[in-house]
N, C-alpha and C. Protein backbone atom coordinates (compact mmCIF):
# COMPACT_ATOMS: atom_id res chain seq x y z
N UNK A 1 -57.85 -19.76 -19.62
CA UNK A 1 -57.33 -18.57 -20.26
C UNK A 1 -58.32 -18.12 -21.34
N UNK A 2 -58.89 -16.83 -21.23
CA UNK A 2 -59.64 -16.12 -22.60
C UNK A 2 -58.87 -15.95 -23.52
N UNK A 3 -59.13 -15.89 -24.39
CA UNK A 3 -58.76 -15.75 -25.76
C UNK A 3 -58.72 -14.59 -26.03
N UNK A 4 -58.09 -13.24 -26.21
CA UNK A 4 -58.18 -11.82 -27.01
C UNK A 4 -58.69 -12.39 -28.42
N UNK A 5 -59.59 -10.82 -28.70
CA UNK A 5 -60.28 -10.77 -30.13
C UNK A 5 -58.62 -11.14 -31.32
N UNK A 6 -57.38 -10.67 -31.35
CA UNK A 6 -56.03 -10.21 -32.35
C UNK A 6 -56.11 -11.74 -32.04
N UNK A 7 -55.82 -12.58 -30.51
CA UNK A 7 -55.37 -14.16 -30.59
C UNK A 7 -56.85 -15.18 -31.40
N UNK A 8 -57.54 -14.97 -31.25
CA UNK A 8 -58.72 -15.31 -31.82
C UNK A 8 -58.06 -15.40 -33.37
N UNK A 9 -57.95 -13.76 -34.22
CA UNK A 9 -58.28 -13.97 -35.15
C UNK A 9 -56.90 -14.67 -35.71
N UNK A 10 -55.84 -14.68 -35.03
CA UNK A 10 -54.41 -15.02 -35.25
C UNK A 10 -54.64 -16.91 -35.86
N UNK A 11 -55.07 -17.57 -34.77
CA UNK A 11 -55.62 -18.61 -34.36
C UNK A 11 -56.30 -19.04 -36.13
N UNK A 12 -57.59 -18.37 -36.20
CA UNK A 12 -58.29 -18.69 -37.18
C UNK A 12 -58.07 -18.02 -38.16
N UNK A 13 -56.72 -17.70 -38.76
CA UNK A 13 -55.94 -17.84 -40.15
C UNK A 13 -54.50 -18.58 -40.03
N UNK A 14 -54.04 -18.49 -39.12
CA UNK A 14 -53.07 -19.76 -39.14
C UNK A 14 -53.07 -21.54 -39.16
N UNK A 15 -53.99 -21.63 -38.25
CA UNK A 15 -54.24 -23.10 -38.05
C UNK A 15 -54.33 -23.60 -39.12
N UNK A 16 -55.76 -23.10 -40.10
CA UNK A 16 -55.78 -23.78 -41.04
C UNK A 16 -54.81 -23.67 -42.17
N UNK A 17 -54.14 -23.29 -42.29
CA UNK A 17 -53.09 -22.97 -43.25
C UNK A 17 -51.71 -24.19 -42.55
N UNK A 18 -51.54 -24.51 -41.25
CA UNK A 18 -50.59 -25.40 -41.09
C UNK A 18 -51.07 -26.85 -40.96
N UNK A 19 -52.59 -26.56 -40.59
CA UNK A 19 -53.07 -27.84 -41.37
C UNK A 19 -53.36 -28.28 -42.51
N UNK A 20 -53.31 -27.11 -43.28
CA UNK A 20 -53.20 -27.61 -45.56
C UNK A 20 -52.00 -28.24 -45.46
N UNK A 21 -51.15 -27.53 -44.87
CA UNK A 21 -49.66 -27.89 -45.27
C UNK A 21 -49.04 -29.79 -45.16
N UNK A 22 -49.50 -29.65 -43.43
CA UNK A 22 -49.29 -31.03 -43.50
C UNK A 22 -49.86 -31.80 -43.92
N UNK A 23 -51.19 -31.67 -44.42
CA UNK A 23 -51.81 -33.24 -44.89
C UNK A 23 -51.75 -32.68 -46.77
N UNK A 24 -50.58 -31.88 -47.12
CA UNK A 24 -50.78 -31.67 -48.85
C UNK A 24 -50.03 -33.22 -49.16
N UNK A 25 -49.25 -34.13 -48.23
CA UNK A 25 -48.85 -35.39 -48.93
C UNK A 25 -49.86 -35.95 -49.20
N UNK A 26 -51.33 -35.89 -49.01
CA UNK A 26 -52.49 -36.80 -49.05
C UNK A 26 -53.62 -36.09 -49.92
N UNK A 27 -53.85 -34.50 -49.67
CA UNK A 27 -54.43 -33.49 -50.88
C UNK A 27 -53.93 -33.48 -52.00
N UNK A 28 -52.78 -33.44 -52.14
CA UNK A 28 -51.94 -33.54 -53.57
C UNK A 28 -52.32 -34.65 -54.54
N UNK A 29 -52.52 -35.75 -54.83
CA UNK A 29 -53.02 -36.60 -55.79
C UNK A 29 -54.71 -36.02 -55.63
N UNK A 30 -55.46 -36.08 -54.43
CA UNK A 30 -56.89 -35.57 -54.90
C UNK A 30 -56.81 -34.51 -55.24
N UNK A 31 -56.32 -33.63 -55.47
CA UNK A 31 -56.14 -32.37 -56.47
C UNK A 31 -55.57 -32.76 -58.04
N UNK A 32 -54.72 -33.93 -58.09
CA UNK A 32 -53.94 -33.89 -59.17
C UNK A 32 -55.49 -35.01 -60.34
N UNK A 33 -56.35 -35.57 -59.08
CA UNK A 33 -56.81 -36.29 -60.02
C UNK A 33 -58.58 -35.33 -60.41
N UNK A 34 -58.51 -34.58 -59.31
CA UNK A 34 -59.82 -33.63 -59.39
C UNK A 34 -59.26 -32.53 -60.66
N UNK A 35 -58.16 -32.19 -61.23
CA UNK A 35 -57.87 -31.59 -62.20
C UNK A 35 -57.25 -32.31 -63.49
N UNK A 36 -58.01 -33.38 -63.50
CA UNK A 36 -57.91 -34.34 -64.52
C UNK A 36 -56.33 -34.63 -64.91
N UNK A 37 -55.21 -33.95 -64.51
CA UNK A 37 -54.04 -34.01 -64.96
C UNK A 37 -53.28 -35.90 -64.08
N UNK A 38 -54.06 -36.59 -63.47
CA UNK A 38 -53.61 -37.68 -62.88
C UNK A 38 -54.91 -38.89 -62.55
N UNK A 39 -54.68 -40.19 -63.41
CA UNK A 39 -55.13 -40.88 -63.25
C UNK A 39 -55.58 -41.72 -61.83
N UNK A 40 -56.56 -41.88 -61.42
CA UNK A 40 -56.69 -42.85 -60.10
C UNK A 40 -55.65 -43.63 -59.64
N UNK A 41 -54.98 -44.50 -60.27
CA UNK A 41 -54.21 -45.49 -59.95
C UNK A 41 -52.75 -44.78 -59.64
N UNK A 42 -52.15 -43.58 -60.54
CA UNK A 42 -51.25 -43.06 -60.18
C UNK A 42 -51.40 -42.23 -58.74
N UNK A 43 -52.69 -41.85 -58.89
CA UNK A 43 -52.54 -40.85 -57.33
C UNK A 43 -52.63 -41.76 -56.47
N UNK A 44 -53.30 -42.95 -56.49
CA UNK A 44 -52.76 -43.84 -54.89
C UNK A 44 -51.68 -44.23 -55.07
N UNK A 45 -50.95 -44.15 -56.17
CA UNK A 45 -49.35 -44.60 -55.96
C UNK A 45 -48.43 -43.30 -55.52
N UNK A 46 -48.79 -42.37 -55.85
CA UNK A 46 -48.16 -40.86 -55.40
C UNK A 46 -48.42 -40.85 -54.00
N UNK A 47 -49.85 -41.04 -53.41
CA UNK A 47 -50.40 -41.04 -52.54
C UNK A 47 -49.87 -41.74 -51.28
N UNK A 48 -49.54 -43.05 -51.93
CA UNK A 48 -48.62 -44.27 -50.79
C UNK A 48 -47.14 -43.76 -50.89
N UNK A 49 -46.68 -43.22 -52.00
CA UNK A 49 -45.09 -42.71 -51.82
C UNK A 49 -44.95 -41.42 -51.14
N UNK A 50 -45.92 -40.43 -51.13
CA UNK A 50 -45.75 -39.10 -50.48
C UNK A 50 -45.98 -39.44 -48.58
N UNK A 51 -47.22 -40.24 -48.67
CA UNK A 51 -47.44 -40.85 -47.03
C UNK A 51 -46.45 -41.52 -46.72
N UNK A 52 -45.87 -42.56 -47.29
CA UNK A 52 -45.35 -43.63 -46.41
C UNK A 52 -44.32 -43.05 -46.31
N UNK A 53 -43.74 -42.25 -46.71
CA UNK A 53 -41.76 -42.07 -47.35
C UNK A 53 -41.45 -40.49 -46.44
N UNK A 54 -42.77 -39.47 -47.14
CA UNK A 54 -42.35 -38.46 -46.61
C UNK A 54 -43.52 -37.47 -45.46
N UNK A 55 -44.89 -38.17 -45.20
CA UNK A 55 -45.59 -37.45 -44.64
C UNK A 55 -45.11 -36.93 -42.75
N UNK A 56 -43.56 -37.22 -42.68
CA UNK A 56 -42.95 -36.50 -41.42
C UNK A 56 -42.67 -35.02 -42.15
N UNK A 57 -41.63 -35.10 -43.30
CA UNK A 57 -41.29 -33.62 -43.61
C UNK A 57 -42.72 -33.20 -43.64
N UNK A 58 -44.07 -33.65 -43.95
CA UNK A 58 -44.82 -32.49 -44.69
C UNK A 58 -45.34 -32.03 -42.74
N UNK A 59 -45.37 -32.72 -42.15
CA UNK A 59 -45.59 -32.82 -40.60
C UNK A 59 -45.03 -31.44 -39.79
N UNK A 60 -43.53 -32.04 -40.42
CA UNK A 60 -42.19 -31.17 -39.72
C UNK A 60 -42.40 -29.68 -40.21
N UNK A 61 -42.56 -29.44 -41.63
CA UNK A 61 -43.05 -28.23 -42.30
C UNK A 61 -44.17 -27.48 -41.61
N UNK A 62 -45.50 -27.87 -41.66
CA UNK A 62 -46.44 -27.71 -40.60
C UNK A 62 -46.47 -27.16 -39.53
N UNK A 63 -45.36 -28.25 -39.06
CA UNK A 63 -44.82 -27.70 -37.25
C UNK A 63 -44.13 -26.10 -37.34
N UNK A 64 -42.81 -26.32 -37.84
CA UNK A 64 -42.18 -25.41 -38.02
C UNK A 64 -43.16 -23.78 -38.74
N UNK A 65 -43.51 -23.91 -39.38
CA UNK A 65 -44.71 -23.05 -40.05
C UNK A 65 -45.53 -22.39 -38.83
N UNK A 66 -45.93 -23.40 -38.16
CA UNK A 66 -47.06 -22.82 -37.05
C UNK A 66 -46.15 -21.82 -35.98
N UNK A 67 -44.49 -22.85 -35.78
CA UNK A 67 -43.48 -22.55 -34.61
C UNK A 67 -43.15 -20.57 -35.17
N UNK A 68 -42.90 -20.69 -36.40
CA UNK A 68 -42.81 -19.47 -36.84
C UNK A 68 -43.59 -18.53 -36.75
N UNK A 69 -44.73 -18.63 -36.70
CA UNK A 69 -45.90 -17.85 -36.84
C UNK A 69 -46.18 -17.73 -35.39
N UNK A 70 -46.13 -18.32 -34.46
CA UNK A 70 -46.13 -18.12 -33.25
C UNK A 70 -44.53 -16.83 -32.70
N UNK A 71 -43.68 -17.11 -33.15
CA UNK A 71 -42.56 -16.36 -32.69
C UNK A 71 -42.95 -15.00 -33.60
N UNK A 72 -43.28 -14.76 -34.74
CA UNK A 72 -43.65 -13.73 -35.24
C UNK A 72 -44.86 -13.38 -34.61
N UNK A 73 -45.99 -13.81 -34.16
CA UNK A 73 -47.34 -13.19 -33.55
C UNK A 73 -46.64 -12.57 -32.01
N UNK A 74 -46.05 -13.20 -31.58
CA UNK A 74 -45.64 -13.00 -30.17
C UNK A 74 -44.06 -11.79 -30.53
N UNK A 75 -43.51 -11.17 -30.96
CA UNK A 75 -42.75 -10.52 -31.32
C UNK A 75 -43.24 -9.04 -31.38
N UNK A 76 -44.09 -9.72 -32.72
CA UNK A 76 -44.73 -7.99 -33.29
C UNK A 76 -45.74 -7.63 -32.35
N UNK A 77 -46.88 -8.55 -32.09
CA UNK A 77 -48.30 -8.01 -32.01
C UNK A 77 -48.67 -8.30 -30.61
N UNK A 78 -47.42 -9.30 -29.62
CA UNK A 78 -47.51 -9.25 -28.49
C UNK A 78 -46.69 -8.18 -27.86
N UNK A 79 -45.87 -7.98 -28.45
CA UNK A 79 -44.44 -6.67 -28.20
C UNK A 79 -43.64 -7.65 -27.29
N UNK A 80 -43.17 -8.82 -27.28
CA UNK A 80 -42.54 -9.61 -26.42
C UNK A 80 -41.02 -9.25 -26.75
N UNK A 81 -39.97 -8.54 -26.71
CA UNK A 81 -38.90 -8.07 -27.69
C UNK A 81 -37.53 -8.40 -26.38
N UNK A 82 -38.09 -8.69 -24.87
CA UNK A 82 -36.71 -8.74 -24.61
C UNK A 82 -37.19 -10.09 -23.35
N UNK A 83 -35.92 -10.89 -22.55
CA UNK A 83 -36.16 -11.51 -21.74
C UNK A 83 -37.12 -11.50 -20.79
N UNK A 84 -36.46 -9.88 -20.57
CA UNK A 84 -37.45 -9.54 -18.95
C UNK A 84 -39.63 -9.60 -19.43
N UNK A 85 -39.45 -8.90 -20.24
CA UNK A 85 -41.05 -9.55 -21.01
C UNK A 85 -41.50 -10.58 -21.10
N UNK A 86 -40.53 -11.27 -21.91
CA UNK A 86 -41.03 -12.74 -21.80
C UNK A 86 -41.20 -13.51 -20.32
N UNK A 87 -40.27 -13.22 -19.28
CA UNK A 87 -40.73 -13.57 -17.95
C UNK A 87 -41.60 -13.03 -17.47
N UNK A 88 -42.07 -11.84 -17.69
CA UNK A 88 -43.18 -11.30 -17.06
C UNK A 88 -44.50 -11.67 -17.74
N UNK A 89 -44.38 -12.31 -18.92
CA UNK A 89 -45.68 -12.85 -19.91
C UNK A 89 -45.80 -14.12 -19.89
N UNK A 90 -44.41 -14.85 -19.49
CA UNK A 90 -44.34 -16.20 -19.59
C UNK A 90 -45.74 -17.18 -19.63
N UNK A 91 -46.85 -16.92 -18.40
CA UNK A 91 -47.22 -17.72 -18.54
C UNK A 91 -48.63 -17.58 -19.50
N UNK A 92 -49.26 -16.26 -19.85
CA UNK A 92 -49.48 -15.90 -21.01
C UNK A 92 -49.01 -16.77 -22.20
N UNK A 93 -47.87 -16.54 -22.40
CA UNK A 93 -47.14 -16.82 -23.85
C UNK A 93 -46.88 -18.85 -23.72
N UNK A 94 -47.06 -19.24 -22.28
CA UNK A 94 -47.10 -20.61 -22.55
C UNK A 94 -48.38 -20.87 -22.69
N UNK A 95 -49.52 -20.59 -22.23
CA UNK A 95 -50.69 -20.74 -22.45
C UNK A 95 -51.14 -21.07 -24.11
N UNK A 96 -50.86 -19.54 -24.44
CA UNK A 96 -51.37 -19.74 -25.98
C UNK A 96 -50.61 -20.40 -26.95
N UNK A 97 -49.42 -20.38 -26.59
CA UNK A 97 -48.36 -21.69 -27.41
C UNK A 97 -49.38 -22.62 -27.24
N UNK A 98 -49.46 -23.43 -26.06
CA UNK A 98 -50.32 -25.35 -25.81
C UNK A 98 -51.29 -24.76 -26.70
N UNK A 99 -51.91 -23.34 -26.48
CA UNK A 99 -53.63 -23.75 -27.29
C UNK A 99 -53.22 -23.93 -28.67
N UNK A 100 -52.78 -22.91 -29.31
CA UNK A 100 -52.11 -23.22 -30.38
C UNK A 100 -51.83 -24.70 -31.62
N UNK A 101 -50.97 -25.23 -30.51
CA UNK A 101 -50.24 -26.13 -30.68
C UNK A 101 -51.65 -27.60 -30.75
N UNK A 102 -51.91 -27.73 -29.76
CA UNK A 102 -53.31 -28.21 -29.77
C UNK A 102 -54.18 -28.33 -30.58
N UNK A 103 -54.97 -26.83 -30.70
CA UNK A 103 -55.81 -26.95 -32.02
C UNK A 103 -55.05 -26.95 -33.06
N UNK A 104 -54.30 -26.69 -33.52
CA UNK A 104 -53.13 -27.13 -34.70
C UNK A 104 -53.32 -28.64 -35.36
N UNK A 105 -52.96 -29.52 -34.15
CA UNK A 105 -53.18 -30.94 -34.40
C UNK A 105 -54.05 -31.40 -34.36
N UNK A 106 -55.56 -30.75 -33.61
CA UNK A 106 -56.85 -31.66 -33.71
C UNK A 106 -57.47 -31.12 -35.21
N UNK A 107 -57.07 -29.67 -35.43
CA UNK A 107 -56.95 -28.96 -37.00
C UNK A 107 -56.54 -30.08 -38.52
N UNK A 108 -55.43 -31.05 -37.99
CA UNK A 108 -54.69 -31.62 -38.93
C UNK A 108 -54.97 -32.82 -38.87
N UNK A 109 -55.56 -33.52 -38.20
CA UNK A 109 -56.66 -34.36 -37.80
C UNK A 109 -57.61 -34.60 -38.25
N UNK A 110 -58.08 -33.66 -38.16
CA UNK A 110 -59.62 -33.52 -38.92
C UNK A 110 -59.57 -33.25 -40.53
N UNK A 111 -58.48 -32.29 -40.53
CA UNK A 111 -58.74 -32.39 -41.97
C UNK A 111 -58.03 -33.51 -42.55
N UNK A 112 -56.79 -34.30 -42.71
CA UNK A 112 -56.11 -35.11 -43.27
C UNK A 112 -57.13 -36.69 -42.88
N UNK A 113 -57.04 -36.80 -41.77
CA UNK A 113 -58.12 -38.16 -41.34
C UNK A 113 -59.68 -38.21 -41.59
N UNK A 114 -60.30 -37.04 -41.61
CA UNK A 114 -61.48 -36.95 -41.88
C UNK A 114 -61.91 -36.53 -43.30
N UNK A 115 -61.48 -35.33 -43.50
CA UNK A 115 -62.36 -34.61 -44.88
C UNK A 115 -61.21 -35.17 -46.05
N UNK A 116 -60.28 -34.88 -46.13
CA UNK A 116 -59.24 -35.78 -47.21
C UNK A 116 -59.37 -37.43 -47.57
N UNK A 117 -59.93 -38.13 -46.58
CA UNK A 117 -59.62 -39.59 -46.21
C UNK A 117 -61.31 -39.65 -47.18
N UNK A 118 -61.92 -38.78 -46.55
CA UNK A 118 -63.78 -39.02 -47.43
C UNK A 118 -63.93 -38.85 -48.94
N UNK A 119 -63.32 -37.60 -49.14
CA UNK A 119 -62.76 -37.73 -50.49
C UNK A 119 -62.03 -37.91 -51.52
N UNK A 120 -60.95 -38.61 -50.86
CA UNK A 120 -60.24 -39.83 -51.59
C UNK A 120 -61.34 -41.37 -51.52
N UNK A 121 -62.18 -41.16 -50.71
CA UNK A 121 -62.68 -42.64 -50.89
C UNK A 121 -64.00 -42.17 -52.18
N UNK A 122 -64.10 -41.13 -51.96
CA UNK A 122 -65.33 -40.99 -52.86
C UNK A 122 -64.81 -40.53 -54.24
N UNK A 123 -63.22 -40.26 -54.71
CA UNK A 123 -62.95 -40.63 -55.81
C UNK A 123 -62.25 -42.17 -56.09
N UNK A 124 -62.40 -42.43 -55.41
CA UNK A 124 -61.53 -43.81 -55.07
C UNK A 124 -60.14 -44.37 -55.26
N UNK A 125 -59.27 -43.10 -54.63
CA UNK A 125 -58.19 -43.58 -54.50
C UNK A 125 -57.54 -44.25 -53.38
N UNK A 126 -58.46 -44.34 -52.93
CA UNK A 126 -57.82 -45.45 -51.59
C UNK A 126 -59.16 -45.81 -51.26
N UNK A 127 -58.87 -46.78 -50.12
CA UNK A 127 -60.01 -47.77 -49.51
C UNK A 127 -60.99 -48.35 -50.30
């Protein structure tokens, strides 16, 4: 499936925005300690209580966030407004859901496991 220029640019302002969201249980102390307002030792303790306890809601938020933004992109800017559309787009509209959905998570991936995980180690709140 090609990509339209509107799904393109849809794509590359959403994703990253539902990938801030979910990994803010793990950005949040490296922000709190990069703005001097939180000591090292407290942000890996914020850090282990926001991951271990709640990093599903920040997940679930994420999800839901992206789920929304998909039913609003496909509403307005696909004109999808009644059944018979959606069957006639269906497989359109499942297509770019998976891509979506997809880069979403290799999106939240990369940033929470990779670029977050590097600079928490290079302020050293973990590892």
């Amino acid at each position: 499936m090609k990509l339209s220029k509107q799904q393109k640019s849809f794509l590359k302002k959403i994703i990253p925005i539902g990938a801030f969201i979910g990994g803010l249980c793990c950005f949040t102390p490296v922000v709190l300690v990069l703005l001097g307002i939180s000591t090292v030792s407290f942000a890996a303790s914020l850090s282990n209580t926001l991951y271990g306890q709640y990093k599903w809601a920040f997940r679930g938020i994420a999800l839901f966030f992206l789920i929304g933004a998909l039913f609003w992109y496909i509403y307005k800017k696909e004109k999808v407004c009644t059944i018979d559309e959606l069957k006639k787009k269906r497989r359109k509209i499942l297509n770019f859901v998976l891509i979506t959905l997809i880069i979403g998570v290799m999106a939240y991936i990369i940033w929470l496991y990779v670029i977050v995980e590097i600079i928490g180690i290079i302020l050293g709140i973990w590892g």
